[in-house]
Protein backbone atom coordinates (compact mmCIF):
# COMPACT_ATOMS: atom_id res chain seq x y z
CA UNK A 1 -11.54 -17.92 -20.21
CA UNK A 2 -12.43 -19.95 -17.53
CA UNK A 3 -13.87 -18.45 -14.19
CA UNK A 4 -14.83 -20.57 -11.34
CA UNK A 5 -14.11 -21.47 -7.88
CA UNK A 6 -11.71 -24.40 -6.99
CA UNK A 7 -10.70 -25.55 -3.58
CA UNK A 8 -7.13 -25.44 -3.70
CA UNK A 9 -7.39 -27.49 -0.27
CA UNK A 10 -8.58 -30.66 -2.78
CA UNK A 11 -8.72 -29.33 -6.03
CA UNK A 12 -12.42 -29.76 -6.61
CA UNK A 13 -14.05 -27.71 -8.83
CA UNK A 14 -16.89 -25.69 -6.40
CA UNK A 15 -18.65 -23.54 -9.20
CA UNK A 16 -18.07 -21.96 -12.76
CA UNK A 17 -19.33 -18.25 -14.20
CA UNK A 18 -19.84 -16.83 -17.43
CA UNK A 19 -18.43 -13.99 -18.52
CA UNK A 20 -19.72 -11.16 -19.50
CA UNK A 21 -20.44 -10.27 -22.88
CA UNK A 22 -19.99 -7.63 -24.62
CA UNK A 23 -23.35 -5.73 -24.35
CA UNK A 24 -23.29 -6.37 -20.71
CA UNK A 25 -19.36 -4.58 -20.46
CA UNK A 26 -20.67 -1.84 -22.65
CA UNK A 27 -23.10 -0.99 -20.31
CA UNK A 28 -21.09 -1.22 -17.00
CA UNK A 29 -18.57 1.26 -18.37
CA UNK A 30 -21.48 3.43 -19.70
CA UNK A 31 -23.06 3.42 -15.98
CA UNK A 32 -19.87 3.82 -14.39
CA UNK A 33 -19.69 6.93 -16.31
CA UNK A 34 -23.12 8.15 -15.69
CA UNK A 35 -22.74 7.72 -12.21
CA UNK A 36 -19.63 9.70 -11.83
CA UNK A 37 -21.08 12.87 -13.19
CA UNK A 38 -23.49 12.48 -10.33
CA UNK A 39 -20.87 11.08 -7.48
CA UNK A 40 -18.39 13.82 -8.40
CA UNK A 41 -20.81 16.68 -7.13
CA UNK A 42 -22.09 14.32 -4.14
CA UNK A 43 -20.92 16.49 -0.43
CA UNK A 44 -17.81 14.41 1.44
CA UNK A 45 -20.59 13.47 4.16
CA UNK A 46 -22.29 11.43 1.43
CA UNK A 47 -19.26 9.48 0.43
CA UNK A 48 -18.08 9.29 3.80
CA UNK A 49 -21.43 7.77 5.15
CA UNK A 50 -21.56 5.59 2.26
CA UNK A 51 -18.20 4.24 3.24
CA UNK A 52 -18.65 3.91 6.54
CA UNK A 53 -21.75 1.48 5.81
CA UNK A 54 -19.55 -0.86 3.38
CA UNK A 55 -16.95 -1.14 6.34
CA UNK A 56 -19.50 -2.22 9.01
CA UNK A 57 -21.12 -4.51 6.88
CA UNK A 58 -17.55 -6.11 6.63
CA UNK A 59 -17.34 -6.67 9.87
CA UNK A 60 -21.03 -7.51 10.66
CA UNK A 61 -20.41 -10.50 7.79
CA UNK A 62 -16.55 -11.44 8.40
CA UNK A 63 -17.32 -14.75 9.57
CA UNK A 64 -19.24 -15.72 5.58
CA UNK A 65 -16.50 -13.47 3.68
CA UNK A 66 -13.50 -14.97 5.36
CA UNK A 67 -15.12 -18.46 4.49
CA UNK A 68 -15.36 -17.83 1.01
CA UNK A 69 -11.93 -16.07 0.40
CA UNK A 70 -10.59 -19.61 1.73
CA UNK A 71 -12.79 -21.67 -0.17
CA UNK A 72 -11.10 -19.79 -3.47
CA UNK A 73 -7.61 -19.17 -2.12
CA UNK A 74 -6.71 -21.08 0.71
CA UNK A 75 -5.82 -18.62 2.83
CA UNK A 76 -6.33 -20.17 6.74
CA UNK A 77 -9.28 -19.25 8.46
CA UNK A 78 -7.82 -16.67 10.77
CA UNK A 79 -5.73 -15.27 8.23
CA UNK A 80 -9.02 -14.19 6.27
CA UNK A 81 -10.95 -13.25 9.15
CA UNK A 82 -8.03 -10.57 9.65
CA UNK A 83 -8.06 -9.90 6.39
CA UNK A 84 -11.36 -8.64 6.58
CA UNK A 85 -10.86 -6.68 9.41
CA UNK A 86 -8.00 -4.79 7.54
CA UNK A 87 -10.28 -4.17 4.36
CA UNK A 88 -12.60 -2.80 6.79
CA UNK A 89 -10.07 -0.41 8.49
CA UNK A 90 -8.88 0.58 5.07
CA UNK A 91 -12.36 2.10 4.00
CA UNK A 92 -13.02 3.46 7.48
CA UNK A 93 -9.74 5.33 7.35
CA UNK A 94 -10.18 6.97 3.91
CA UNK A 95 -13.45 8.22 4.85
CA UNK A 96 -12.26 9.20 8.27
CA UNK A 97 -8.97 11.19 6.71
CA UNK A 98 -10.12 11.57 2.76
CA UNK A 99 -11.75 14.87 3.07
CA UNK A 100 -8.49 16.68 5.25
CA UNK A 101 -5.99 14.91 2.35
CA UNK A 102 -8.16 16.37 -0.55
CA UNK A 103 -8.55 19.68 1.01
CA UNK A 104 -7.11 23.07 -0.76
CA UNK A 105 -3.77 23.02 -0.60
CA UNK A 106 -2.67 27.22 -0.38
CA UNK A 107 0.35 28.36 -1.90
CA UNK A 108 2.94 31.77 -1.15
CA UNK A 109 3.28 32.64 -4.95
CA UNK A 110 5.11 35.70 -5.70
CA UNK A 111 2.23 37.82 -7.32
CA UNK A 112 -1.75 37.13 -6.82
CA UNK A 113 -2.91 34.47 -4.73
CA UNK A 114 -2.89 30.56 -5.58
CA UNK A 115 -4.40 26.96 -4.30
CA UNK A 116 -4.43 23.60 -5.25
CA UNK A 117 -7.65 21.74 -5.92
CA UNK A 118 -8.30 18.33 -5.77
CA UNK A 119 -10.87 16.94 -8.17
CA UNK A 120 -11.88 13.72 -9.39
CA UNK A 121 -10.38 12.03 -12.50
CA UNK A 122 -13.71 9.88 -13.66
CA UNK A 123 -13.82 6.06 -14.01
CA UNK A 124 -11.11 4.32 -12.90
CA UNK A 125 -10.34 0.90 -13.48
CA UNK A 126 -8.21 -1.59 -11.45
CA UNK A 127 -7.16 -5.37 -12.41
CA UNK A 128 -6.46 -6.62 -8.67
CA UNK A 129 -5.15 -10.33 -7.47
CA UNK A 130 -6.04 -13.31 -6.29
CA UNK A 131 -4.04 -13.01 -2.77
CA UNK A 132 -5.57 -10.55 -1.09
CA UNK A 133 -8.92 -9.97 -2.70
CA UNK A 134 -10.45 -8.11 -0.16
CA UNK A 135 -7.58 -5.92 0.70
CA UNK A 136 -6.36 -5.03 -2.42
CA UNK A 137 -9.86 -4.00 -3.50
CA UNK A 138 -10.26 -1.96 -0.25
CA UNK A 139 -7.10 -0.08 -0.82
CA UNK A 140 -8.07 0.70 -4.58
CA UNK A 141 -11.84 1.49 -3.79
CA UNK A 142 -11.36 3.04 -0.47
CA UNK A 143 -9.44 5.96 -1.47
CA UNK A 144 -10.88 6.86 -4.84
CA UNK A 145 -14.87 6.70 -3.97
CA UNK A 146 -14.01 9.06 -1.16
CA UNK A 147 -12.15 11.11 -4.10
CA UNK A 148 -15.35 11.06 -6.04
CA UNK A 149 -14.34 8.48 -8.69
CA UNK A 150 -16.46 5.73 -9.47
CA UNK A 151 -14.39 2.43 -9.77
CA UNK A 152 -14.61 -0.82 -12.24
CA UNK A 153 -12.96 -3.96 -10.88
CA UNK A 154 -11.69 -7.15 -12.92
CA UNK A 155 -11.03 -9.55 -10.15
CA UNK A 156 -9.09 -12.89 -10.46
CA UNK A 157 -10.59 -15.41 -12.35
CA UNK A 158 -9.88 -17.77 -9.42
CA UNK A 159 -11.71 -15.35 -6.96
CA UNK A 160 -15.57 -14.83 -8.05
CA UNK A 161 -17.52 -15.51 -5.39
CA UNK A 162 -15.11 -12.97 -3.48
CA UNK A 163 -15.39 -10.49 -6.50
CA UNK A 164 -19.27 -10.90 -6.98
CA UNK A 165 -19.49 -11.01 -2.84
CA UNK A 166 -17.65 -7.07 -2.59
CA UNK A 167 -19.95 -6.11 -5.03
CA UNK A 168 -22.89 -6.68 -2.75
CA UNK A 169 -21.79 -5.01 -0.35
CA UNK A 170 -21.73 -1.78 -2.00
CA UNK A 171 -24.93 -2.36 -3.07
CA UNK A 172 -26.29 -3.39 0.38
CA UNK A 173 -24.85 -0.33 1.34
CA UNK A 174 -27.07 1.65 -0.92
CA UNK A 175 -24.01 2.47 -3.42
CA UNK A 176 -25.59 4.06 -6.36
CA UNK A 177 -25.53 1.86 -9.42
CA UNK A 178 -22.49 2.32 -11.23
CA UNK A 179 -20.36 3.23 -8.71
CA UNK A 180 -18.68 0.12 -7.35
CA UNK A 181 -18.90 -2.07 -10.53
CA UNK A 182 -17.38 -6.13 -10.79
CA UNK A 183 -16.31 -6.91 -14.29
CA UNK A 184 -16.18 -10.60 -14.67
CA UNK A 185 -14.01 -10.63 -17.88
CA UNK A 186 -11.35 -12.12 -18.96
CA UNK A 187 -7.58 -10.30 -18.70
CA UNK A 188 -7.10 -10.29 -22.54
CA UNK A 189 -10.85 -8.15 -22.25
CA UNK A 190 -9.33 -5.93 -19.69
CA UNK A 191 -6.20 -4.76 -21.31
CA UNK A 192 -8.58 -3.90 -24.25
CA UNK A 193 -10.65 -1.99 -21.99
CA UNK A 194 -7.51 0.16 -20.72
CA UNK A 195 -8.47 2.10 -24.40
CA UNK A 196 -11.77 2.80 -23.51
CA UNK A 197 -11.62 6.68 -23.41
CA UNK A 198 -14.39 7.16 -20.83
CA UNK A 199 -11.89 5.47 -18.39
CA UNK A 200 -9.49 7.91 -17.15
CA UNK A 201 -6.69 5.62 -14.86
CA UNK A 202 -5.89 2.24 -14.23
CA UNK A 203 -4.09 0.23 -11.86
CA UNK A 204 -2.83 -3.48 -11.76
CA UNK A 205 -1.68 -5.70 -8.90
CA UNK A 206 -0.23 -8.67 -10.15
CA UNK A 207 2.33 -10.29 -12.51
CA UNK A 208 5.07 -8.41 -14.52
CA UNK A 209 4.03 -9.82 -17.54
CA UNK A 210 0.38 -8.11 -16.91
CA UNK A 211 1.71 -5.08 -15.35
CA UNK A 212 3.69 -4.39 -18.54
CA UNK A 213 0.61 -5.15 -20.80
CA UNK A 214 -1.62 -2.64 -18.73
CA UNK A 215 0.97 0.11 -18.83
CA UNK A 216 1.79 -0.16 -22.29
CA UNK A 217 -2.17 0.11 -23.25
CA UNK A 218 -2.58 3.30 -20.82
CA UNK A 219 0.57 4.70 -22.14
CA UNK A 220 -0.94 4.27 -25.76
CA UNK A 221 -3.58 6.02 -24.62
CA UNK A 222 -1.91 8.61 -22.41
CA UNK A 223 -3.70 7.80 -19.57
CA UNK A 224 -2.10 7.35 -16.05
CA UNK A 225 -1.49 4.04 -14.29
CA UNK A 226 -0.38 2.75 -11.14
CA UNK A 227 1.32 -0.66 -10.69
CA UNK A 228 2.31 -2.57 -7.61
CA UNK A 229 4.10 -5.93 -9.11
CA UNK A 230 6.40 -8.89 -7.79
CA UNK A 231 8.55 -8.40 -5.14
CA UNK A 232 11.77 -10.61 -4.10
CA UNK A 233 12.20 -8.94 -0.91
CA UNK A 234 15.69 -9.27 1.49
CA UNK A 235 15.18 -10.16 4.92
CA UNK A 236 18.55 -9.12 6.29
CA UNK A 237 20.04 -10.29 9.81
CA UNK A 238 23.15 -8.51 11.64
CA UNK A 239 24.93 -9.87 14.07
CA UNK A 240 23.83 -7.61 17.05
CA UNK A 241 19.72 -9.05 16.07
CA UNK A 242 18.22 -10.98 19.16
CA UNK A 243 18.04 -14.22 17.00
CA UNK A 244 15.12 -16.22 18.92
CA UNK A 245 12.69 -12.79 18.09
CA UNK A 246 14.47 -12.55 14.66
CA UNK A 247 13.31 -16.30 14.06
CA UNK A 248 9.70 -15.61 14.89
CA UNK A 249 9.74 -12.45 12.67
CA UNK A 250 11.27 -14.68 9.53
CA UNK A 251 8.36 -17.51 10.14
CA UNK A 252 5.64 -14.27 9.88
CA UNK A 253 7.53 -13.05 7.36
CA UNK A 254 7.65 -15.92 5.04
CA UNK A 255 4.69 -17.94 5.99
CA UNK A 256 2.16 -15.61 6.12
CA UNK A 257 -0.74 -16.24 3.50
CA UNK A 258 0.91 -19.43 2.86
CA UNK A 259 3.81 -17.86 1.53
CA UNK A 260 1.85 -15.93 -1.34
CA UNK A 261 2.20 -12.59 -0.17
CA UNK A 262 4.29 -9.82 -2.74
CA UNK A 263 5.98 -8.23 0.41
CA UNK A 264 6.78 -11.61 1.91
CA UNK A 265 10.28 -12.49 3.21
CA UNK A 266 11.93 -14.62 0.53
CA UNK A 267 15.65 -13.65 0.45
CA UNK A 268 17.08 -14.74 4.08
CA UNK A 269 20.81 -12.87 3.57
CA UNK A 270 22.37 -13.39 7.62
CA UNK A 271 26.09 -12.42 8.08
CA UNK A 272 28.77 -14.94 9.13
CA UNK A 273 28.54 -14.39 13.07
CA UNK A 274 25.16 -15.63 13.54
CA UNK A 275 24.51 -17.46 10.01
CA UNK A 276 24.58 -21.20 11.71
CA UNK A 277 22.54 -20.62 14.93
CA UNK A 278 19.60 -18.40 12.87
CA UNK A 279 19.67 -21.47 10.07
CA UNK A 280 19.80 -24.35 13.01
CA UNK A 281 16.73 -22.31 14.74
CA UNK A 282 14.85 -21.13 11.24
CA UNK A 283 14.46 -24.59 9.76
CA UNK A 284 13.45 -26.13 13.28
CA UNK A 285 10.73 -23.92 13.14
CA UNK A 286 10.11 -24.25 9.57
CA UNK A 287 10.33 -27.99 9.70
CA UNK A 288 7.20 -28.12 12.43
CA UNK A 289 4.84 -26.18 10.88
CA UNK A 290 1.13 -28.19 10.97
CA UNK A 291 0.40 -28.68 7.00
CA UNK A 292 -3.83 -29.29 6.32
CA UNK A 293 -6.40 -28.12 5.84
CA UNK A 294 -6.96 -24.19 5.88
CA UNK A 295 -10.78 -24.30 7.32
CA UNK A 296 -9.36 -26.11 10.42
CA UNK A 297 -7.66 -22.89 13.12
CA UNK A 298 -5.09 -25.71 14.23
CA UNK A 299 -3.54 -25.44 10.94
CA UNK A 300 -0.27 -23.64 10.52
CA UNK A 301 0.31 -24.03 6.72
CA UNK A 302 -2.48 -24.53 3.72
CA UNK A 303 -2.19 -25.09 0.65
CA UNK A 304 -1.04 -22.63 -2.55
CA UNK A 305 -3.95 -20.87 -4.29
CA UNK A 306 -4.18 -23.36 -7.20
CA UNK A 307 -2.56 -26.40 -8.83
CA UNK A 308 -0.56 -24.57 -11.04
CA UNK A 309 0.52 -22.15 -8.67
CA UNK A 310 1.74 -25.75 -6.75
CA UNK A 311 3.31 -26.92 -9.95
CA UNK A 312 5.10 -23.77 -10.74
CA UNK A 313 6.60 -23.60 -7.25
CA UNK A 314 8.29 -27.04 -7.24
CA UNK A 315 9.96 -26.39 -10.47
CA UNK A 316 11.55 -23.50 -9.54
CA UNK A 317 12.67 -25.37 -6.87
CA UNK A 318 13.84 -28.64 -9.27
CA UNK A 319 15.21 -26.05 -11.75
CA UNK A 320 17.55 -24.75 -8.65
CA UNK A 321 18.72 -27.60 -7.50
CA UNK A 322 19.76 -29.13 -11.18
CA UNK A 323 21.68 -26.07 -11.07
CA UNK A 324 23.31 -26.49 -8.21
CA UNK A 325 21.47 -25.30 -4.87
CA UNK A 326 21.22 -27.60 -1.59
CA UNK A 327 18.32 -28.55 -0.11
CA UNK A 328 17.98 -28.12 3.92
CA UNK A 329 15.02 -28.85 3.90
CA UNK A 330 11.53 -29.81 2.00
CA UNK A 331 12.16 -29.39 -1.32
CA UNK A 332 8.82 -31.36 -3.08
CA UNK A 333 4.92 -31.50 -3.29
CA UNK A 334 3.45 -33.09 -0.43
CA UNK A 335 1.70 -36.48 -0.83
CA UNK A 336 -1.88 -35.48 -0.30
CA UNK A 337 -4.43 -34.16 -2.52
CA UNK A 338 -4.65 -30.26 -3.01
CA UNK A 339 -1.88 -27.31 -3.99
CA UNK A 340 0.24 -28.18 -1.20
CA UNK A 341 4.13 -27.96 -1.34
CA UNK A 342 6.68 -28.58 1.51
CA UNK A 343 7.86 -26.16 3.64
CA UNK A 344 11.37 -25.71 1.87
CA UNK A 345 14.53 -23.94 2.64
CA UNK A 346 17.04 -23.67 -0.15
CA UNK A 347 21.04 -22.59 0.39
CA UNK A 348 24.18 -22.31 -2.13
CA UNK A 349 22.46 -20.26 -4.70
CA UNK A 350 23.71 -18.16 -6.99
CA UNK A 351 23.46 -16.17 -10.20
CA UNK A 352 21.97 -18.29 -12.40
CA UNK A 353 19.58 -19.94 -10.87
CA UNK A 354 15.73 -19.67 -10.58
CA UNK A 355 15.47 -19.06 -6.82
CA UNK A 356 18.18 -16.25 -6.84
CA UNK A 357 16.53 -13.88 -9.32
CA UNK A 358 12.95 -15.30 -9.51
CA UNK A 359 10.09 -14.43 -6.80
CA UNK A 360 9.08 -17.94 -5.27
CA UNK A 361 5.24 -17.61 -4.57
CA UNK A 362 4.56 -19.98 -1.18
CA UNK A 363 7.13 -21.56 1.27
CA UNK A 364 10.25 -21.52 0.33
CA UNK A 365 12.94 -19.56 2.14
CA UNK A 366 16.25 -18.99 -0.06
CA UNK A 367 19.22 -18.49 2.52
CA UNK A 368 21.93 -16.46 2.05
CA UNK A 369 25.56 -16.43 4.41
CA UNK A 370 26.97 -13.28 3.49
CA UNK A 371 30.27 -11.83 5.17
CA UNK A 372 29.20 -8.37 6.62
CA UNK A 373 26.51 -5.75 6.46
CA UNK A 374 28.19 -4.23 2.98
CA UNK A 375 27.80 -8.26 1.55
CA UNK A 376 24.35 -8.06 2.92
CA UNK A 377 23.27 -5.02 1.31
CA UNK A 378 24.90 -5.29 -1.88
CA UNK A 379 23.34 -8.99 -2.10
CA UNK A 380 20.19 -7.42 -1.38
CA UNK A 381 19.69 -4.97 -3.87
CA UNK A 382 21.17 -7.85 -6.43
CA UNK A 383 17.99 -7.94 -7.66
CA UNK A 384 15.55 -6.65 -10.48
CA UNK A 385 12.80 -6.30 -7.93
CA UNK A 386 12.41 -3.49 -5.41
CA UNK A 387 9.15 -3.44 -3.20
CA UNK A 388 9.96 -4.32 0.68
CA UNK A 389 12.83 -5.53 2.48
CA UNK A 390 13.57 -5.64 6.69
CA UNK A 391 16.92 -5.03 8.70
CA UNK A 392 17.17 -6.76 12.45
CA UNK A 393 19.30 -5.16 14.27
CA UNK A 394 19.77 -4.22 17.77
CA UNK A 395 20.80 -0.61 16.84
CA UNK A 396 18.09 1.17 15.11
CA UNK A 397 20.19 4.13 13.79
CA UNK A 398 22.78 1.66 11.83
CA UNK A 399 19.00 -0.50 10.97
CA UNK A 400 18.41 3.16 9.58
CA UNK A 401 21.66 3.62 7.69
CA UNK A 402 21.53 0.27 6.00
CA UNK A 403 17.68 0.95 5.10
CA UNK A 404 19.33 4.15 3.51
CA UNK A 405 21.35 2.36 1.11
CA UNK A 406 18.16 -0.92 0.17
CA UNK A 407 17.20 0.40 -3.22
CA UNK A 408 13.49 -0.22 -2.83
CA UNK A 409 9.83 1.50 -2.14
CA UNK A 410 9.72 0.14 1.35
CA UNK A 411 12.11 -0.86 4.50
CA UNK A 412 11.03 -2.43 7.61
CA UNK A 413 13.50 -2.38 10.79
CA UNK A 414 12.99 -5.56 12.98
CA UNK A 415 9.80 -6.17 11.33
CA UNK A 416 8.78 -8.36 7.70
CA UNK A 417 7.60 -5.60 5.66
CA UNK A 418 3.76 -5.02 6.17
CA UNK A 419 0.96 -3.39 5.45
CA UNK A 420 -1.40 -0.97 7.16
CA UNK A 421 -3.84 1.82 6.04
CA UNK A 422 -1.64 4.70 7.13
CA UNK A 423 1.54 3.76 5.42
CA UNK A 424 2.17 4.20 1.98
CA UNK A 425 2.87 1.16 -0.07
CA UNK A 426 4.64 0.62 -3.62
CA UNK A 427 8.08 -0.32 -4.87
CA UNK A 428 10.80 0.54 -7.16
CA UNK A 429 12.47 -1.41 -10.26
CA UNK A 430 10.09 -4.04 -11.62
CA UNK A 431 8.33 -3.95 -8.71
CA UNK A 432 6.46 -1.17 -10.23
CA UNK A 433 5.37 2.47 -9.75
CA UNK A 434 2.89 5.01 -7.62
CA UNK A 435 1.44 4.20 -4.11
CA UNK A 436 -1.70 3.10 -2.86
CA UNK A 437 -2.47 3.25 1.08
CA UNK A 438 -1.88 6.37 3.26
CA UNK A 439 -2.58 9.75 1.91
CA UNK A 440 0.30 9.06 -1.24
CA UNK A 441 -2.53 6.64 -2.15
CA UNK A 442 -5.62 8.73 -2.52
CA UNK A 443 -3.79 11.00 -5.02
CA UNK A 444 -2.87 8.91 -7.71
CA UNK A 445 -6.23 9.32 -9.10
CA UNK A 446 -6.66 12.74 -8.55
CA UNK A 447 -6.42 16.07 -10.87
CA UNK A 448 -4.25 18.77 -8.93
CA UNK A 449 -5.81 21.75 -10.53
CA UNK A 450 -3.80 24.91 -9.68
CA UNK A 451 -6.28 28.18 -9.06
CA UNK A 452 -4.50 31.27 -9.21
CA UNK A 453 -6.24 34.73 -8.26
CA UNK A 454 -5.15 38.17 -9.57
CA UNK A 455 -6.35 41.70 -8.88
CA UNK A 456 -6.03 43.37 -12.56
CA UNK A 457 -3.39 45.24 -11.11
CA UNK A 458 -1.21 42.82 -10.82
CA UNK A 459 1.92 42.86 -13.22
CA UNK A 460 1.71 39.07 -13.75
């Protein structure tokens, strides 16, 4: 298993890590277990301080973290720099809210008296992506320290230095040993370790094919999971939207992280009346996007996370078009070194092909002319994901009624779908299961032990 760092910006090999062997494994689980019998009595104001520290030394270092997340990833400069800032509000808001969310929770039964309390599971262990590898690791960590958990991590093998980097924060922050804990391992190691019976729940960001290979491993073991997978998500435009704000929202929606994000915009579906003049207006904007280098803040679009993330891309995009789909525009890698592909907008697809059922991982925006809103909604749930989707409309109560009737974990009304600490996030489908984020997210790792009181009088 190879772990190292390669700049996707010119697909130089930076630096390479070993993994960890076996001993050294054996003995982060058995620490991460140790620890939690400690962490689990530790007062809220411990964790909470604890917490607090990790989120300011975010910020005091966002300039070097942002730097290294797109040295690994590409992700432009600015992009990471708010990325950190996010990660940072994450872990500031769990310790800010944790304590009121994991409070007793008092209940009316009809005899005696009854609460619920909410008490730590153990280790947990997350498998988290490439994409966002400071966020996703803030919205896993966040939530279950403040819970009392302790927390292993197997990073992406093309993110170490990010991995190694969140690590040492914890530490700086005087983290006991054991309870933030990198695993550089492979992923074949990790869904091995799901059977480890000193780990008590595991989550998984990432690919369906891993998603299913985690879940099946906890089920086998009867231990919970969490999964937040691909997404394929509808960007739908009536035609009462204000088109020129509808436009900027699409370029945010599908751009963003150089088109890598899960909840990105993918599937533009526009109805009849305003199909032409949102196309004309969306590929003007797509076609003058600055393409370079993602170091340099005058850059609009970088490059994809990796070479084979650049490879894969295209032939989806070559596999559509054999079967039919038109190009408007883009459509190939761009003639420089790195991952880069060209901003792309595809049209005419249809069952069948690789852009109408697959989830296209950078920029490429498949458009969709659909007759009506019922066209628009029945295209959009024509699909075996379910995480996000966004309605623009100029009436928010119809916006409303057609995010009624979107079969997934999340709908956004004039907005991409989006991500903040205070709203839950997850999907349906194969886009996976639970919620992380908001105070959905700092249960799923949680034992809701009912407490019931009765005087021996009672007849119950």
């Amino acid at each position: 298993m190879s772990i190292q760092t390669t700049d996707p910006n010119t697909n130089r090999l930076i630096k390479s890590f070993e993994e960890m062997t076996d001993a050294s494994l054996e003995t982060a689980v058995a620490t991460a277990e140790e620890t939690f019998l400690n962490w689990r009595k530790t007062s809220f104001t411990q964790r909470i301080d604890l917490m607090h520290k990790v989120a300011s030394l975010m910020r005091k270092k966002k300039q070097e973290l942002a730097r290294v997340i797109t040295l690994e990833m590409g992700k432009l400069i600015s992009q990471a720099e708010a990325e950190i800032d996010l990660s940072a509000n994450i872990i500031d808001y769990y310790a800010d809210n944790g304590e009121q969310f994991l409070s007793d929770k008092h209940l009316d039964p009809e005899y005696g008296k009854a609460f619920i309390r909410y008490m730590p599971l153990g280790v947990v262990f997350a498998v988290e992506p490439w994409n966002f590898p400071f966020y996703q690791v803030a919205r896993f960590a966040g939530p279950n320290i403040i819970a009392g958990n302790t927390v292993l991590i197997k990073h992406a093998s093309i993110v170490p230095q990010c991995a190694i980097a969140i690590e040492e924060l914890f530490n700086e922050a005087g983290a006991p040993k054991g309870l933030y804990t990198n695993l550089l391992i492979s992923g074949k190691r990790a869904s091995a370790l799901v059977s480890d019976q000193r780990i008590k729940g595991v989550s998984l960001t990432g690919s369906e094919a891993a998603g299913a290979s985690l879940a099946a491993e906890a089920g086998r073991n009867l231990k919970k999971s969490v999964l937040e997978l691909g997404g394929n998500d509808a960007f739908i435009v009536l035609e009462d939207a204000d088109i020129e704000k509808t436009v900027h929202w699409a370029m945010v929606g599908r751009i963003n992280n150089n088109g890598q994000c899960c909840v990105a915009s993918k599937r533009f579906i526009v109805v009849e009346a305003v199909a032409d003049e949102f196309l004309a207006k969306f590929t003007q904007k797509m076609a003058s996007l600055k393409v370079g280098d993602p170091m340099d803040r005058t850059t609009e679009l970088g490059p994809l996370c990796n070479e084979e993330a650049a490879v894969l891309l295209a032939d989806q995009v070559m596999r559509s078009v054999d079967a039919g789909a038109k190009v408007v525009l883009g459509g190939s890698r761009l003639k420089r070194e790195g991952a880069f592909m060209e901003p792309t907008i595809l049209t005419d697809l249809k069952p069948g092909m690789a852009a109408y059922h697959e989830e296209l991982f950078g920029p490429v925006a498949s458009f969709y002319r659909v007759k009506d809103e019922k066209a628009a909604i029945d295209l959009a749930n024509d699909s075996p994901f379910g995480l996000g989707g966004s309605v623009f409309t100029s009436d928010i109560e119809r916006g409303k009624r057609v995010a009624d009737q979107i079969d997934t974990g999340m709908v956004f009304i004039n907005h991409p779908t989006w991500t903040q600490a205070d709203l839950p996030f997850g999907g349906t489908k194969r886009s996976g299961y639970g919620r992380e984020l908001s105070e959905l997210g700092i249960n799923e790792f949680v034992n809701k032990k009912l407490i019931r009181v009765s005087a021996l009088s009672d007849p119950f």
